[in-house]
C-alpha atoms as a PDB file:
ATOM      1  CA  UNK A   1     -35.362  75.803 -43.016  1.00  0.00           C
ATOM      2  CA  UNK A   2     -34.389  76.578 -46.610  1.00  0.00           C
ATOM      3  CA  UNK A   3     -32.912  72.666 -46.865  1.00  0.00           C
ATOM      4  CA  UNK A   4     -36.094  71.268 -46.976  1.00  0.00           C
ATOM      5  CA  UNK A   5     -36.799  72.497 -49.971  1.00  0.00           C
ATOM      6  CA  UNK A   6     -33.811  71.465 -51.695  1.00  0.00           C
ATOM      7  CA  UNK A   7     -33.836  67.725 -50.465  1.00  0.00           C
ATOM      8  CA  UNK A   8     -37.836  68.053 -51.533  1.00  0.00           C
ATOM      9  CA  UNK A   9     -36.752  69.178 -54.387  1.00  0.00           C
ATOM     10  CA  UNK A  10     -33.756  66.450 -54.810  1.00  0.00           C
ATOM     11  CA  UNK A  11     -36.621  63.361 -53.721  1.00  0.00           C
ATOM     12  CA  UNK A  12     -40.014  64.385 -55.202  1.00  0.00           C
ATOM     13  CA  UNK A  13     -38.298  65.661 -58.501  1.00  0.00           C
ATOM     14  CA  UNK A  14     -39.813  64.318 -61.599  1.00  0.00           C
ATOM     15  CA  UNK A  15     -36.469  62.133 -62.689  1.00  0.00           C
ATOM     16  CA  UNK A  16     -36.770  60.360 -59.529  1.00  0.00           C
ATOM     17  CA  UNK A  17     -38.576  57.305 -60.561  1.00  0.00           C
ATOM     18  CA  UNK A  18     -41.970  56.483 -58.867  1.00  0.00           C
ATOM     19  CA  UNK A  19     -40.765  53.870 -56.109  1.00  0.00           C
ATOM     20  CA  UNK A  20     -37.970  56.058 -54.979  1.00  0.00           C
ATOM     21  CA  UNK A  21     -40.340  59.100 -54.683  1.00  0.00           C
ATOM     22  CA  UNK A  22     -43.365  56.932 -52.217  1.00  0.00           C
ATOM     23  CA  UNK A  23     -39.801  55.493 -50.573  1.00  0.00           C
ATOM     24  CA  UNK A  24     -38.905  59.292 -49.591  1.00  0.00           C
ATOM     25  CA  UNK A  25     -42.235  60.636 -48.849  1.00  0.00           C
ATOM     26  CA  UNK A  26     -41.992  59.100 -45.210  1.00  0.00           C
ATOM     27  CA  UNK A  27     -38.463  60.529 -44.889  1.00  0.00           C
ATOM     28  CA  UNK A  28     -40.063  64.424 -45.945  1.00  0.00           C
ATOM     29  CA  UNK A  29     -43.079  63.715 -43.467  1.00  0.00           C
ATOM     30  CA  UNK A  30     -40.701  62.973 -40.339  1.00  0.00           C
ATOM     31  CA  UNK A  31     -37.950  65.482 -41.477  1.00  0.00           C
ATOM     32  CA  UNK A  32     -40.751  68.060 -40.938  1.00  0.00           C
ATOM     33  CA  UNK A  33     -42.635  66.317 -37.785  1.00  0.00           C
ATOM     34  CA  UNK A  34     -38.981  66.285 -36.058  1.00  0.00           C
ATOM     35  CA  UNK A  35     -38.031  70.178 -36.729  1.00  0.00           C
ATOM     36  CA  UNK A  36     -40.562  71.174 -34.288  1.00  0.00           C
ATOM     37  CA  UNK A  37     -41.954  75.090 -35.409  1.00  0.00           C
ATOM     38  CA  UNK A  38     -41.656  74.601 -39.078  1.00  0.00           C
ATOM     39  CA  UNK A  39     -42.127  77.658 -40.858  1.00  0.00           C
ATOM     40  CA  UNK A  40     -44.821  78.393 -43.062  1.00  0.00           C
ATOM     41  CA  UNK A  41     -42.634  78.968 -46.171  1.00  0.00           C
ATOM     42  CA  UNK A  42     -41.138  75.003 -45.489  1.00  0.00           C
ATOM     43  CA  UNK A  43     -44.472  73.518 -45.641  1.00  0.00           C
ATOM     44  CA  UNK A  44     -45.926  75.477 -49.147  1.00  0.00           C
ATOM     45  CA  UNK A  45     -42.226  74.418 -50.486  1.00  0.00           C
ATOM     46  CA  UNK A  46     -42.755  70.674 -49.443  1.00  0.00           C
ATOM     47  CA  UNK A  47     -46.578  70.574 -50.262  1.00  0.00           C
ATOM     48  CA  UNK A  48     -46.454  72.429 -53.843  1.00  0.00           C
ATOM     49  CA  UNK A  49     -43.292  69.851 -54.799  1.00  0.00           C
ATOM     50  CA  UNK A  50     -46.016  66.985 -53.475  1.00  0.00           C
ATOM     51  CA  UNK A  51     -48.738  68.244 -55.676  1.00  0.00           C
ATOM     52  CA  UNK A  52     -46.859  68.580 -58.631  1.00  0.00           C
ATOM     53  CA  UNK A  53     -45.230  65.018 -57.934  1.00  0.00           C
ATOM     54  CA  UNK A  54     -48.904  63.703 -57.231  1.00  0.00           C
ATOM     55  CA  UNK A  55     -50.276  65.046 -60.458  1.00  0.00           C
ATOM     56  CA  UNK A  56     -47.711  63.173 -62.569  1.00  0.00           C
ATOM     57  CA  UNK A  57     -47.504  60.395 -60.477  1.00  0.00           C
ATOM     58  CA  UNK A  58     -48.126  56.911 -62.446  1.00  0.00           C
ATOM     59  CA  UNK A  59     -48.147  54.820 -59.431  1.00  0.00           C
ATOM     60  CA  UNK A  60     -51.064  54.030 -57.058  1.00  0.00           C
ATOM     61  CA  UNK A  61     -47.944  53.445 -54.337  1.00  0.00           C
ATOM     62  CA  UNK A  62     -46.695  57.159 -55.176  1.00  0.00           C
ATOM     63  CA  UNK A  63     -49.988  58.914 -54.830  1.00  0.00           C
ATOM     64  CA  UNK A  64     -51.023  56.880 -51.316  1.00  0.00           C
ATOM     65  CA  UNK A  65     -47.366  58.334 -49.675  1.00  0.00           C
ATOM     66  CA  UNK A  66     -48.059  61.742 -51.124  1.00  0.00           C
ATOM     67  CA  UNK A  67     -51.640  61.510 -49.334  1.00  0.00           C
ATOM     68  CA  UNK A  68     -50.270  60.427 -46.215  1.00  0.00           C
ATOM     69  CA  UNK A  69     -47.754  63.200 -46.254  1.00  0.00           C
ATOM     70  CA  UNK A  70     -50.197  65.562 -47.068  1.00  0.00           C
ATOM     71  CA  UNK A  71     -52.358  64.442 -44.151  1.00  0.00           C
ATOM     72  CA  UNK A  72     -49.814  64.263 -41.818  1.00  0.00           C
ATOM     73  CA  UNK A  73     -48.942  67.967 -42.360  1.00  0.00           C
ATOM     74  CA  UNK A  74     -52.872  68.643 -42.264  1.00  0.00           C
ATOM     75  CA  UNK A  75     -52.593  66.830 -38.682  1.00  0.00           C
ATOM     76  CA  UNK A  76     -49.292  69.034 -37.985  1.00  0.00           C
ATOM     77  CA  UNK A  77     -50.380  72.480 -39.465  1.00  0.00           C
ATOM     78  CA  UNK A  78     -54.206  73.246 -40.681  1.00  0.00           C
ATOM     79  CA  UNK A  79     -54.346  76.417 -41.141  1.00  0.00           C
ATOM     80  CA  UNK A  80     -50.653  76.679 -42.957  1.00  0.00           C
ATOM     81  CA  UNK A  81     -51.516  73.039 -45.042  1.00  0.00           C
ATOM     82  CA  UNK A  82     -54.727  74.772 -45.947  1.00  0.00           C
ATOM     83  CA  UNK A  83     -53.539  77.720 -47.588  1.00  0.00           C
ATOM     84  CA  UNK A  84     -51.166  76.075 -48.924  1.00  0.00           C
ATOM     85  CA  UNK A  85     -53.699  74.151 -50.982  1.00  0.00           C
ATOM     86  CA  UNK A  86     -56.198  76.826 -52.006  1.00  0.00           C
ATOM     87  CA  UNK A  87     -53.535  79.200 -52.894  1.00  0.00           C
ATOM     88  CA  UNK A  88     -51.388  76.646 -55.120  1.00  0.00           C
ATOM     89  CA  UNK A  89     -51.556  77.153 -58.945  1.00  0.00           C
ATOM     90  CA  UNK A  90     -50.977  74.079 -61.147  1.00  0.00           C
ATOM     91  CA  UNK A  91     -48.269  74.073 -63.723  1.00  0.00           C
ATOM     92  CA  UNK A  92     -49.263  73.750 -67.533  1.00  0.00           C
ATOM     93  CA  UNK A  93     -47.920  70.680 -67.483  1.00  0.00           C
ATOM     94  CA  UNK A  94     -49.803  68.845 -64.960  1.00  0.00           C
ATOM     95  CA  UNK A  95     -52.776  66.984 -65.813  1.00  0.00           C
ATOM     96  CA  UNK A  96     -56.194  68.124 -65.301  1.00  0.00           C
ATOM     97  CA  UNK A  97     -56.957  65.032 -63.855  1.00  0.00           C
ATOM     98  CA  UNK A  98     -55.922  61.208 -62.632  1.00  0.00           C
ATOM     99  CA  UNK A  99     -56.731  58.525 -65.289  1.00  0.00           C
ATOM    100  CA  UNK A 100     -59.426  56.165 -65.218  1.00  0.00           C
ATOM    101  CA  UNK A 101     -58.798  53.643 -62.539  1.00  0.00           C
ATOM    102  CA  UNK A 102     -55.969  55.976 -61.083  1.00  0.00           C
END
């Protein structure tokens, strides 16, 4: 449903501070477990706002509930999660990388 990616958008945003985000990743994970047949277009909306979230991410809580969510929808969807991930282009602005220790 086009809502998910508007509350995605509204709780994985980069002004949401890092606690709220890891708080809200759990919510996104069951919002998308409970609708049942999620479309295809829901989960590359939910999964490319997590990857851009996890790549500016300062917190070690933030990245484990992104990873969790992204398993979870590897668990729910393979073959959708999947090309989600090899097809997704980074922004400029995300880092190449986490930081040492990160």
């Amino acid at each position: 449903p086009a809502c998910f990616q508007e509350v995605g958008a509204r709780l994985l945003g980069p002004e949401v501070a890092d606690g709220v985000a890891a708080a809200a990743a759990p919510l996104l994970i069951q919002m998308v477990l409970r609708e049942g047949e999620v479309h295809r277009d829901a989960i590359a909306g939910l999964l490319g706002m997590a990857l851009e979230r996890l790549a500016i991410a300062q917190t070690l809580q933030l990245r484990q509930a992104l990873l969790v969510l992204f398993a979870r929808l590897l668990v729910h969807d393979l073959s959708s999660t999947l090309a989600v991930l090899q097809a997704h282009s980074w922004s400029a602005a995300a880092p190449q990388g986490l930081p040492p220790g990160g």
